[in-house]
C-alpha atoms as a PDB file:
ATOM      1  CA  UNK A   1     128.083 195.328   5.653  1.00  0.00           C
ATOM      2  CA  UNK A   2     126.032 193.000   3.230  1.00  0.00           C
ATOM      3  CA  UNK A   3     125.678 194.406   0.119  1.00  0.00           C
ATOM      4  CA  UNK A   4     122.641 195.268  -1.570  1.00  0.00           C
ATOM      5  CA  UNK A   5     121.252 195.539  -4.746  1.00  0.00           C
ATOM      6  CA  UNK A   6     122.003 199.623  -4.352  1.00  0.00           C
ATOM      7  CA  UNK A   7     125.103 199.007  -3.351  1.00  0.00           C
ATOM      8  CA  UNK A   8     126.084 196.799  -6.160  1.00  0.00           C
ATOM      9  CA  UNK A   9     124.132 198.708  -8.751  1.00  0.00           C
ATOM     10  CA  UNK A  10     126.427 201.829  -7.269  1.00  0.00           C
ATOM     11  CA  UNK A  11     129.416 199.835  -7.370  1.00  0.00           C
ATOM     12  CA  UNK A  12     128.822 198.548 -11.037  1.00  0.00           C
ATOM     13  CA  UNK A  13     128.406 202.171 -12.257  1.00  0.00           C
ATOM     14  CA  UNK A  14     131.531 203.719 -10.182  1.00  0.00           C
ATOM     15  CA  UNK A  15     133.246 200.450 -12.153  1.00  0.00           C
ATOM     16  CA  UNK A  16     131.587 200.872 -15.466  1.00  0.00           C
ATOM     17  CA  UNK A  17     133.302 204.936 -14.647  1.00  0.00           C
ATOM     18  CA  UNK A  18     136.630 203.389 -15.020  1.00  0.00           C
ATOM     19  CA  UNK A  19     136.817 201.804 -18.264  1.00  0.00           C
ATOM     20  CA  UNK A  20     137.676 203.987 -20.765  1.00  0.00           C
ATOM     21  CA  UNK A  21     137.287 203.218 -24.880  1.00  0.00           C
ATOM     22  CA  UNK A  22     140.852 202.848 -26.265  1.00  0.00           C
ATOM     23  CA  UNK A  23     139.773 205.085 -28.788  1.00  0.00           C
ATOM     24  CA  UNK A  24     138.373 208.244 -26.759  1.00  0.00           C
ATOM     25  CA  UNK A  25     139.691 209.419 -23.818  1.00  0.00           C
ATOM     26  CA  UNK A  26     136.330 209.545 -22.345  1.00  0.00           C
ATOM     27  CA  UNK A  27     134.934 206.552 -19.956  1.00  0.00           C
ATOM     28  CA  UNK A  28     132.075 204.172 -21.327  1.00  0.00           C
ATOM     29  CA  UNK A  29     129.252 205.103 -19.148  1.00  0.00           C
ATOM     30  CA  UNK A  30     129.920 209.268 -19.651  1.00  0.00           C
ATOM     31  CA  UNK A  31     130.290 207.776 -23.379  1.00  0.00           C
ATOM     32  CA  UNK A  32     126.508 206.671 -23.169  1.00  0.00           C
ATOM     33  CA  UNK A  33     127.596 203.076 -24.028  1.00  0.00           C
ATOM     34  CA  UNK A  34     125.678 201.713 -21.254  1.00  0.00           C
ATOM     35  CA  UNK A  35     121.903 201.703 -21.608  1.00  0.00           C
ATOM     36  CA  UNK A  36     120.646 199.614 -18.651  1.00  0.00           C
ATOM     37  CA  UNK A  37     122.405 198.187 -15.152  1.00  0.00           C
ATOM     38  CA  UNK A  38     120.183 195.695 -13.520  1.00  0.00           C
ATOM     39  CA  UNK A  39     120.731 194.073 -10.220  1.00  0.00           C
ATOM     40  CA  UNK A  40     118.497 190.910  -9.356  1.00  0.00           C
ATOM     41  CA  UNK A  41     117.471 189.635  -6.281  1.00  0.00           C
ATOM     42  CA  UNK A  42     120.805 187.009  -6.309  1.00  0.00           C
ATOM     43  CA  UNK A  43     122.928 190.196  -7.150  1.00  0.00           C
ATOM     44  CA  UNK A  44     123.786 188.681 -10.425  1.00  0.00           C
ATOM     45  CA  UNK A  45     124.119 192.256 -12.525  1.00  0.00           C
ATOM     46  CA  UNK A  46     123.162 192.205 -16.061  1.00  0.00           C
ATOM     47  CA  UNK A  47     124.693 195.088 -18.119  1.00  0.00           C
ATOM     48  CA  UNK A  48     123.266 196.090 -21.759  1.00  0.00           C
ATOM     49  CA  UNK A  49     125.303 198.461 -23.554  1.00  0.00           C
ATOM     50  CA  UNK A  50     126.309 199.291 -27.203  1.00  0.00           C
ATOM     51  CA  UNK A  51     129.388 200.465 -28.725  1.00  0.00           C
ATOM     52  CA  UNK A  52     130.134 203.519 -31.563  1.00  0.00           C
ATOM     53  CA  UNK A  53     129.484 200.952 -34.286  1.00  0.00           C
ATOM     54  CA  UNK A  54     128.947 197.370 -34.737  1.00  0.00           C
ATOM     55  CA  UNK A  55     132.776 196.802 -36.362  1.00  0.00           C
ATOM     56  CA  UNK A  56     133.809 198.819 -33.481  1.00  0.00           C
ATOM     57  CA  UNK A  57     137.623 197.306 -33.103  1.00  0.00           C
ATOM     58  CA  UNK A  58     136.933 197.061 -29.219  1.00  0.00           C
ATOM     59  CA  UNK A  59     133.725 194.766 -29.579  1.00  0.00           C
ATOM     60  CA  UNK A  60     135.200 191.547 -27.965  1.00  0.00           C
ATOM     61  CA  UNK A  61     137.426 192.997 -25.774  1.00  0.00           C
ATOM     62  CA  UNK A  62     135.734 195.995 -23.573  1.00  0.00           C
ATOM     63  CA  UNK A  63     132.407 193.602 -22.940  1.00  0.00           C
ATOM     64  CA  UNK A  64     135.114 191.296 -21.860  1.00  0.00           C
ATOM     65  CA  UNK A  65     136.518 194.088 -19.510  1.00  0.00           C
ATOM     66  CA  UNK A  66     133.352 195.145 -18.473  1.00  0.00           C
ATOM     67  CA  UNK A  67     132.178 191.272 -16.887  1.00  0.00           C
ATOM     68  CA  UNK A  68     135.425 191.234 -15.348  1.00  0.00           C
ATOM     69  CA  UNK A  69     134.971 194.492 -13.570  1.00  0.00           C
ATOM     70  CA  UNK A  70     131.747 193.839 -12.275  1.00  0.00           C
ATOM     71  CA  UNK A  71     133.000 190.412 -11.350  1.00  0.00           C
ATOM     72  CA  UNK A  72     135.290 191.612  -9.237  1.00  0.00           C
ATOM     73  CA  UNK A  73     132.840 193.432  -7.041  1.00  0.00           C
ATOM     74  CA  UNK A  74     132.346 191.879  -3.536  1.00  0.00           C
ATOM     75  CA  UNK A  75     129.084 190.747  -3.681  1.00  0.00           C
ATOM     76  CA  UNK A  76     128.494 189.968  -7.365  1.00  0.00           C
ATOM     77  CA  UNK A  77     126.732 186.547  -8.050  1.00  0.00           C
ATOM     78  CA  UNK A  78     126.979 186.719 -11.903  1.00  0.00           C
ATOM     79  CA  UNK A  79     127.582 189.328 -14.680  1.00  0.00           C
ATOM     80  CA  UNK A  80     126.011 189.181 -17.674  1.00  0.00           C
ATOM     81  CA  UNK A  81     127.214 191.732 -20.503  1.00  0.00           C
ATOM     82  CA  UNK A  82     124.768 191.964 -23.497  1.00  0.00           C
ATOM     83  CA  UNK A  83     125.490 193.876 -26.802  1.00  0.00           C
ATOM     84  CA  UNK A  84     122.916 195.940 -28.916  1.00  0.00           C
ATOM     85  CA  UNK A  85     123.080 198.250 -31.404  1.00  0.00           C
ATOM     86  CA  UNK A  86     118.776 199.409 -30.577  1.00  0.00           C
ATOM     87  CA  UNK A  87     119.154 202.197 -30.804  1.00  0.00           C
ATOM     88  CA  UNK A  88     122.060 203.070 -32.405  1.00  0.00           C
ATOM     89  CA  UNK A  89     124.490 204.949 -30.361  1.00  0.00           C
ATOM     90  CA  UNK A  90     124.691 208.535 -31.012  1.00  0.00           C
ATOM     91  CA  UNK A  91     126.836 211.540 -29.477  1.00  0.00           C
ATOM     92  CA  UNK A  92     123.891 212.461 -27.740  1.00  0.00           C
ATOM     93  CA  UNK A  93     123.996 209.721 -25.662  1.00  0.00           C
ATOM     94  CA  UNK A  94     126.619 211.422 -23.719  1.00  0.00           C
ATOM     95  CA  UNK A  95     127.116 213.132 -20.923  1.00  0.00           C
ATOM     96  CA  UNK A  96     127.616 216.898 -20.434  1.00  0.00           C
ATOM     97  CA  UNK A  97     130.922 216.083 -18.727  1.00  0.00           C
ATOM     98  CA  UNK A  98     132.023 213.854 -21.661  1.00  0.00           C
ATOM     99  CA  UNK A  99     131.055 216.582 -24.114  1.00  0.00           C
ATOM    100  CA  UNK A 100     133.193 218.642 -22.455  1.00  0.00           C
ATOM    101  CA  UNK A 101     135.784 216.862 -21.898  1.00  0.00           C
ATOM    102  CA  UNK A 102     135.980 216.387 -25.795  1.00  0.00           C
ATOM    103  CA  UNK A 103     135.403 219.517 -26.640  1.00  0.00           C
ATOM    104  CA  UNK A 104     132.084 219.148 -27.916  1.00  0.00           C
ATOM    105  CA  UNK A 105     129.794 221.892 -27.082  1.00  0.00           C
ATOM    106  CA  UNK A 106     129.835 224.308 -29.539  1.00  0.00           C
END
């Protein structure tokens, strides 16, 4: 089957829900670290995301992980990773599952 831009955009989050920060034992899109997937029309994928902080000890290497992964998806033209801290991440960012997971709800 060719893929598609839903089937990449599906695969890119199932891939982005096996990275996990070295630092939480939570992944980075239940984290809320990734704002935006998009898929173009060449299904080159273009990933914004932010981390806990901008001196976040894993800023080089988990945007690093994350082009790879989405590299390695069959169909993939391109991955672009971009950085931002607007807005500022925030716990709220994350998911009810990751909340749980850390214990979070109160």
């Amino acid at each position: 089957m060719k893929p598609t831009k839903e089937t990449i955009h599906s695969a890119a989050t199932d891939a982005l829900k096996s990275i996990f920060d070295p630092e939480i034992p939570v992944n980075i899109y239940d984290l809320g670290f990734i704002y935006n997937i998009d898929v173009n029309d060449d299904l080159a994928v273009k990933i914004l995301m932010t981390l806990s902080a901008p001196n976040c000890p894993e800023a080089e290497s988990l945007p690093a992980e994350v082009k790879q992964r989405i590299l390695a998806i069959d169909g993939v033209s391109d991955a672009q990773v971009e950085i931002t801290f607007d807005p500022p991440w925030s716990m709220d960012k994350m998911s009810d599952a990751a909340k749980l997971e850390l214990d979070l709800f109160l």
